[in-house]
N, C-alpha and C. Protein backbone atom coordinates (compact mmCIF):
# COMPACT_ATOMS: atom_id res chain seq x y z
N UNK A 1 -10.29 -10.29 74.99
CA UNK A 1 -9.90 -9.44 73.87
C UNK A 1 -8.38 -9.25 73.81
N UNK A 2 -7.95 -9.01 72.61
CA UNK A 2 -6.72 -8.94 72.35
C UNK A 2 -5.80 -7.44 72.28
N UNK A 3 -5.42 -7.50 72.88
CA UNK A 3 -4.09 -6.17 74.03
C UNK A 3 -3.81 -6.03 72.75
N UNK A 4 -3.95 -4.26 72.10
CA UNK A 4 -3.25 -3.61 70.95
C UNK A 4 -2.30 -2.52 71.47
N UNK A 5 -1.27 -2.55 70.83
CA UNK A 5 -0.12 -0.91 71.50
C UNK A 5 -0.81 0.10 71.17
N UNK A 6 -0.41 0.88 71.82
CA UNK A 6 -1.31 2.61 71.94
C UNK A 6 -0.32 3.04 71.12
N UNK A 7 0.79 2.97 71.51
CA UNK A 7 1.91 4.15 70.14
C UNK A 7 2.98 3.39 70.41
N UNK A 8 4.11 3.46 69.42
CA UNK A 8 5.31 2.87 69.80
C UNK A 8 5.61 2.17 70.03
N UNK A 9 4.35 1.06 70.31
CA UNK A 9 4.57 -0.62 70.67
C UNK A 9 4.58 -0.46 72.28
N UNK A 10 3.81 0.53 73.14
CA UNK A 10 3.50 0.24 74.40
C UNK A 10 2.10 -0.48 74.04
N UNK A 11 2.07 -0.88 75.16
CA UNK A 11 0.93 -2.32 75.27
C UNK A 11 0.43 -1.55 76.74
N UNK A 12 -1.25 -1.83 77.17
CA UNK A 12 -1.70 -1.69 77.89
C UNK A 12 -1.42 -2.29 79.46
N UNK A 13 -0.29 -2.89 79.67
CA UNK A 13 0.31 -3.18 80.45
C UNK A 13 1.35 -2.11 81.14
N UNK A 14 1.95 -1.14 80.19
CA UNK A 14 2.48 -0.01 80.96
C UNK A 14 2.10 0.69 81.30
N UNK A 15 0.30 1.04 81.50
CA UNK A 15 0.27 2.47 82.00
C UNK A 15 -0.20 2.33 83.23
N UNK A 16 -0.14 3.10 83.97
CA UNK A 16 -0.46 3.12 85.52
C UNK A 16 -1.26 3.91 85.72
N UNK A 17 -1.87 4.77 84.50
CA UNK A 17 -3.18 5.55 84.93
C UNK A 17 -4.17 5.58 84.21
N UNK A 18 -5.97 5.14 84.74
CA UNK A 18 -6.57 5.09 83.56
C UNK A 18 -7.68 5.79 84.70
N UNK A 19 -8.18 6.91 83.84
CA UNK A 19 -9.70 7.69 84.29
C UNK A 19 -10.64 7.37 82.97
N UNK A 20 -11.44 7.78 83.67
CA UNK A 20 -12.92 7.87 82.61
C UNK A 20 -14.00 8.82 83.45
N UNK A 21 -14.28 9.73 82.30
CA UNK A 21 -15.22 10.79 82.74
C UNK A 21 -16.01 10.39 82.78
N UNK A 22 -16.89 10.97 84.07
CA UNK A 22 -18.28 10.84 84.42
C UNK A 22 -19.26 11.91 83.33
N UNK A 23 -18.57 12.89 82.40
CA UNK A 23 -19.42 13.64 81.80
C UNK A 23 -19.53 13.22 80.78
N UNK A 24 -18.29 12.85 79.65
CA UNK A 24 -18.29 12.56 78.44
C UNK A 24 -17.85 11.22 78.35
N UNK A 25 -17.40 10.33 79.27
CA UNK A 25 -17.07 9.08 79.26
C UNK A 25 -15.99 9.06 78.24
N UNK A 26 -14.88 9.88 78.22
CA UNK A 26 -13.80 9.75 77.63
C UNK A 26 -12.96 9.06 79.06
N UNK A 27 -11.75 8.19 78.16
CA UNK A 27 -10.56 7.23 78.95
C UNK A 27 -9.80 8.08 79.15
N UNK A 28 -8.90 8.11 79.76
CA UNK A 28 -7.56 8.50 79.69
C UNK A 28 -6.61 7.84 80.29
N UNK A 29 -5.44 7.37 79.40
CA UNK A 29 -4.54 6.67 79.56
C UNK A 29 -2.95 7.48 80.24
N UNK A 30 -2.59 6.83 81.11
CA UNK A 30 -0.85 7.15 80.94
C UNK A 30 -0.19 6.29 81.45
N UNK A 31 1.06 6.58 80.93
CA UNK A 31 2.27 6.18 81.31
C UNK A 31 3.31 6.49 81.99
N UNK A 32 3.76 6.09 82.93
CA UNK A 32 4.85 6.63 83.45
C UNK A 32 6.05 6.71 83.11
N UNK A 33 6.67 5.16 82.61
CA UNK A 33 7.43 5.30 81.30
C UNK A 33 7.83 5.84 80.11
N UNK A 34 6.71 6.08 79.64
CA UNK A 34 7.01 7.12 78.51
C UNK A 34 6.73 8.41 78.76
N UNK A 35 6.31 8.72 79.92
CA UNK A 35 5.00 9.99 80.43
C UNK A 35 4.41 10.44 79.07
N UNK A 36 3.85 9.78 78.52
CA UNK A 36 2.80 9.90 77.31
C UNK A 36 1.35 9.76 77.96
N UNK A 37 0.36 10.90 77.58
CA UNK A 37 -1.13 10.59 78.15
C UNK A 37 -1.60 10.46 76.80
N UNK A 38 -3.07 9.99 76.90
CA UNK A 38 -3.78 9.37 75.22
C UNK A 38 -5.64 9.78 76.16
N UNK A 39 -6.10 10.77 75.39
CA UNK A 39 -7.34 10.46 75.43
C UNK A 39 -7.89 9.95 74.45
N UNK A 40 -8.48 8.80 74.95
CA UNK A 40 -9.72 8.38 74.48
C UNK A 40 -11.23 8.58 74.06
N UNK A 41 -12.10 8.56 72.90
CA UNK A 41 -13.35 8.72 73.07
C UNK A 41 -14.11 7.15 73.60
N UNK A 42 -15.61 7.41 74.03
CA UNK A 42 -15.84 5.97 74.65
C UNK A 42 -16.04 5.18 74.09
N UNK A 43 -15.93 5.08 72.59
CA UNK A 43 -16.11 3.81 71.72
C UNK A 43 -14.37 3.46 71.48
N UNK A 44 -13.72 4.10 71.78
CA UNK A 44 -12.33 3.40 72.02
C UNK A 44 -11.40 4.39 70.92
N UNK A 45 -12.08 5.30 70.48
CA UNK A 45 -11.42 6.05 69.40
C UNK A 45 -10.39 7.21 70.04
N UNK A 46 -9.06 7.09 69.68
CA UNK A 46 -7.88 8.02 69.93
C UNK A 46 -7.93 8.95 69.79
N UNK A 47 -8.48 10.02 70.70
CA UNK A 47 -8.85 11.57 70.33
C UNK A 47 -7.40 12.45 70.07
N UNK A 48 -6.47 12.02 71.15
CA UNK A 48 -4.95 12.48 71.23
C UNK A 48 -4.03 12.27 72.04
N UNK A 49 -2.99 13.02 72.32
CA UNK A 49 -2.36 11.70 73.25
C UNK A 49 -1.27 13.40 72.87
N UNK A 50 -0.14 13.19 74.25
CA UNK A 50 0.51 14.64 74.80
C UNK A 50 1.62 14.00 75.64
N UNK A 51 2.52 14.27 75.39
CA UNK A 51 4.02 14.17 76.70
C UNK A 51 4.00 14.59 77.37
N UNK A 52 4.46 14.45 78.70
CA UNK A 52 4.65 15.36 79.87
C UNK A 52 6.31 15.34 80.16
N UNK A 53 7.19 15.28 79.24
CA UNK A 53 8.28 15.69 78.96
C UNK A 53 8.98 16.31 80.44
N UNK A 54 8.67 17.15 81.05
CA UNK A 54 9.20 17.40 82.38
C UNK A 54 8.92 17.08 83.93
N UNK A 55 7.65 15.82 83.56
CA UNK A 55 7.61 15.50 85.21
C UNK A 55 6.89 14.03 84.85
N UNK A 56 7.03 13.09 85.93
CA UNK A 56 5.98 12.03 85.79
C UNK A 56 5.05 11.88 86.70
N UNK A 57 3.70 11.80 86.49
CA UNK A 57 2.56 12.40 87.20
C UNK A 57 2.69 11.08 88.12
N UNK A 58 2.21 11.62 89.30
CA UNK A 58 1.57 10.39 90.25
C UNK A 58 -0.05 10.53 90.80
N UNK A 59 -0.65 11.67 90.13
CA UNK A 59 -1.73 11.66 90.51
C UNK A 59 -2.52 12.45 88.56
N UNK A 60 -3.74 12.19 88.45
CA UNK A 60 -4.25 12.52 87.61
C UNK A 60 -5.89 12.58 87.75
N UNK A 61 -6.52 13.19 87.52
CA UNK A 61 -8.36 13.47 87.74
C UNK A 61 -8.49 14.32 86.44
N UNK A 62 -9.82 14.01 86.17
CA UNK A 62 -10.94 14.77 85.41
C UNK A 62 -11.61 16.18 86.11
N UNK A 63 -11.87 16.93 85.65
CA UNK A 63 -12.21 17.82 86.09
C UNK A 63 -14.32 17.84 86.69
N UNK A 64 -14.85 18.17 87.62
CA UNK A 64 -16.14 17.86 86.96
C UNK A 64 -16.90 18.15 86.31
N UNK A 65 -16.11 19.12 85.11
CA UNK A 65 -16.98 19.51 83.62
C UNK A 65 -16.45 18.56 82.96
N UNK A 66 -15.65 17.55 83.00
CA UNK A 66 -15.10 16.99 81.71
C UNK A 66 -14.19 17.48 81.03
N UNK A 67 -13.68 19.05 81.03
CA UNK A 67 -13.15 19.59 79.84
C UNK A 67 -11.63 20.09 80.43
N UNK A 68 -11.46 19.51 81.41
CA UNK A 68 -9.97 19.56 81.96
C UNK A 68 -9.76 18.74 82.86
N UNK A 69 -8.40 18.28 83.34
CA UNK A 69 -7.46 17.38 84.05
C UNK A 69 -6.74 18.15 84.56
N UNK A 70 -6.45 17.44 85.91
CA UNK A 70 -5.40 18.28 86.90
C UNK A 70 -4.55 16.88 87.50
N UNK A 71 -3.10 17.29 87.16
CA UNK A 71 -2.26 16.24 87.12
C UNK A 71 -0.71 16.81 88.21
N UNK A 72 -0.55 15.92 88.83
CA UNK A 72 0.39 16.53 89.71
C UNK A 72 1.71 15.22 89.84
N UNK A 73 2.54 15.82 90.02
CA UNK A 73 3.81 14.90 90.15
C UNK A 73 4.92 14.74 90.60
N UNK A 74 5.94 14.07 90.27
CA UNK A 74 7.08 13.88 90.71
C UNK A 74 7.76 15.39 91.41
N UNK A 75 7.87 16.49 90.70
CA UNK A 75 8.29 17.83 90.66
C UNK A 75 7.43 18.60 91.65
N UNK A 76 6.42 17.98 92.16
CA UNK A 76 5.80 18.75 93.06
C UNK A 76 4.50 19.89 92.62
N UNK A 77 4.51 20.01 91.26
CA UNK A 77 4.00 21.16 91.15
C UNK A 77 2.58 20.39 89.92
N UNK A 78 1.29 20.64 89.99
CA UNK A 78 0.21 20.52 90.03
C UNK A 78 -0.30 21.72 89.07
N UNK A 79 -0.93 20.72 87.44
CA UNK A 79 -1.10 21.36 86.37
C UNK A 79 -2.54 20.97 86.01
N UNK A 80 -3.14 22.38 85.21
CA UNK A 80 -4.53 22.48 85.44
C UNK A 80 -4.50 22.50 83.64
N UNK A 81 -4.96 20.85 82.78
CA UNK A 81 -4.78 20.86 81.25
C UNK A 81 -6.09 20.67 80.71
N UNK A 82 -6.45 21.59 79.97
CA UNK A 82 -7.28 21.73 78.69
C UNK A 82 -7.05 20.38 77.91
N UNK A 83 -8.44 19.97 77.49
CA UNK A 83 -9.04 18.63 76.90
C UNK A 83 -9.86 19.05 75.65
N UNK A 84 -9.65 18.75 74.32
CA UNK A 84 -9.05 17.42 74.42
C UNK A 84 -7.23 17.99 74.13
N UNK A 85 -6.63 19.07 73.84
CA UNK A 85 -5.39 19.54 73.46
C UNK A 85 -4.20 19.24 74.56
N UNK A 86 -4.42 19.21 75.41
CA UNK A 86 -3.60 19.31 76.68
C UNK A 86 -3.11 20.20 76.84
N UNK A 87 -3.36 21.50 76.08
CA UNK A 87 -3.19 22.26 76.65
C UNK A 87 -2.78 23.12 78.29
N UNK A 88 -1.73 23.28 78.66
CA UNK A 88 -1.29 23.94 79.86
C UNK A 88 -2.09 25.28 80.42
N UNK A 89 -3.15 25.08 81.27
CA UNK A 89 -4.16 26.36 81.69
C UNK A 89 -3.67 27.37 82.82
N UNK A 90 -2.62 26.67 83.68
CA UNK A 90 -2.21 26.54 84.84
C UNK A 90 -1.77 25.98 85.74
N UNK A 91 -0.51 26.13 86.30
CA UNK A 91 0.67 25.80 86.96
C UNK A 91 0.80 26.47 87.84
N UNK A 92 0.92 25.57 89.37
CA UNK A 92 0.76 25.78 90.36
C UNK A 92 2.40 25.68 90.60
N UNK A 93 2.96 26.63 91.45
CA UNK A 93 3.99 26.06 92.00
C UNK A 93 4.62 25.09 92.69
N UNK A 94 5.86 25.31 92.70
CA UNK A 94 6.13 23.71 93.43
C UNK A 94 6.00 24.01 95.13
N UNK A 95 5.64 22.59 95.55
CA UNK A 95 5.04 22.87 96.82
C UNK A 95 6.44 22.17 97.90
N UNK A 96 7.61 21.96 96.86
CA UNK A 96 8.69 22.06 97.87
C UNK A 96 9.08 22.95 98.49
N UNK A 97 9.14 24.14 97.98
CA UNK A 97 9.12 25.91 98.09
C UNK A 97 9.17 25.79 99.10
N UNK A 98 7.83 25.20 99.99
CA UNK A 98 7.34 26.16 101.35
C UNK A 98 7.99 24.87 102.00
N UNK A 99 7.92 25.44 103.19
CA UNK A 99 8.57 24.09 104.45
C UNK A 99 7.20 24.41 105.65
N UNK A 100 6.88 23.31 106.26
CA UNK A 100 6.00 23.64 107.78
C UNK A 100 6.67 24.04 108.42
């Protein structure tokens, strides 16, 4: 099948993160490059798609209701987002803060 851009003329070759729920079998795409995320529905339909404008995630999960993502990153600090809006639920501090 033939590779279509998600927005902007990124191509499925830039993103470095792809989940899929075990509840609703929605995708979710990102990028690190653009830190743009895109959910997906499972017939391939673009539900929405959100910047992360101040950090680039290196980790990302589904929640196990489906109805949130918890994404953590570069900045240290680990965000609890409402689906499908991306909404921001909760922000954990940064875990440079503390020292052992």
């Amino acid at each position: 099948p033939e590779l279509k851009p998600l927005k902007n003329g990124i191509e499925c070759s830039v993103l470095t993160h792809v989940c899929v729920s075990d509840v609703f079998g929605h995708i979710l795409c990102y990028s690190k490059q653009t830190k743009d995320l895109f959910l997906y529905s499972s017939n391939g339909k673009m539900i929405d798609y959100s910047s992360s404008h101040d950090d680039i995630y290196n980790s990302i999960k589904f929640s196990k209701s489906g109805h949130h993502i918890v994404c953590g990153g570069k900045n240290a600090a680990v965000r609890i987002k409402e689906l499908p809006t991306f909404k921001t639920r909760k922000k954990f501090k940064e875990a440079t803060k503390y020292k052992s």
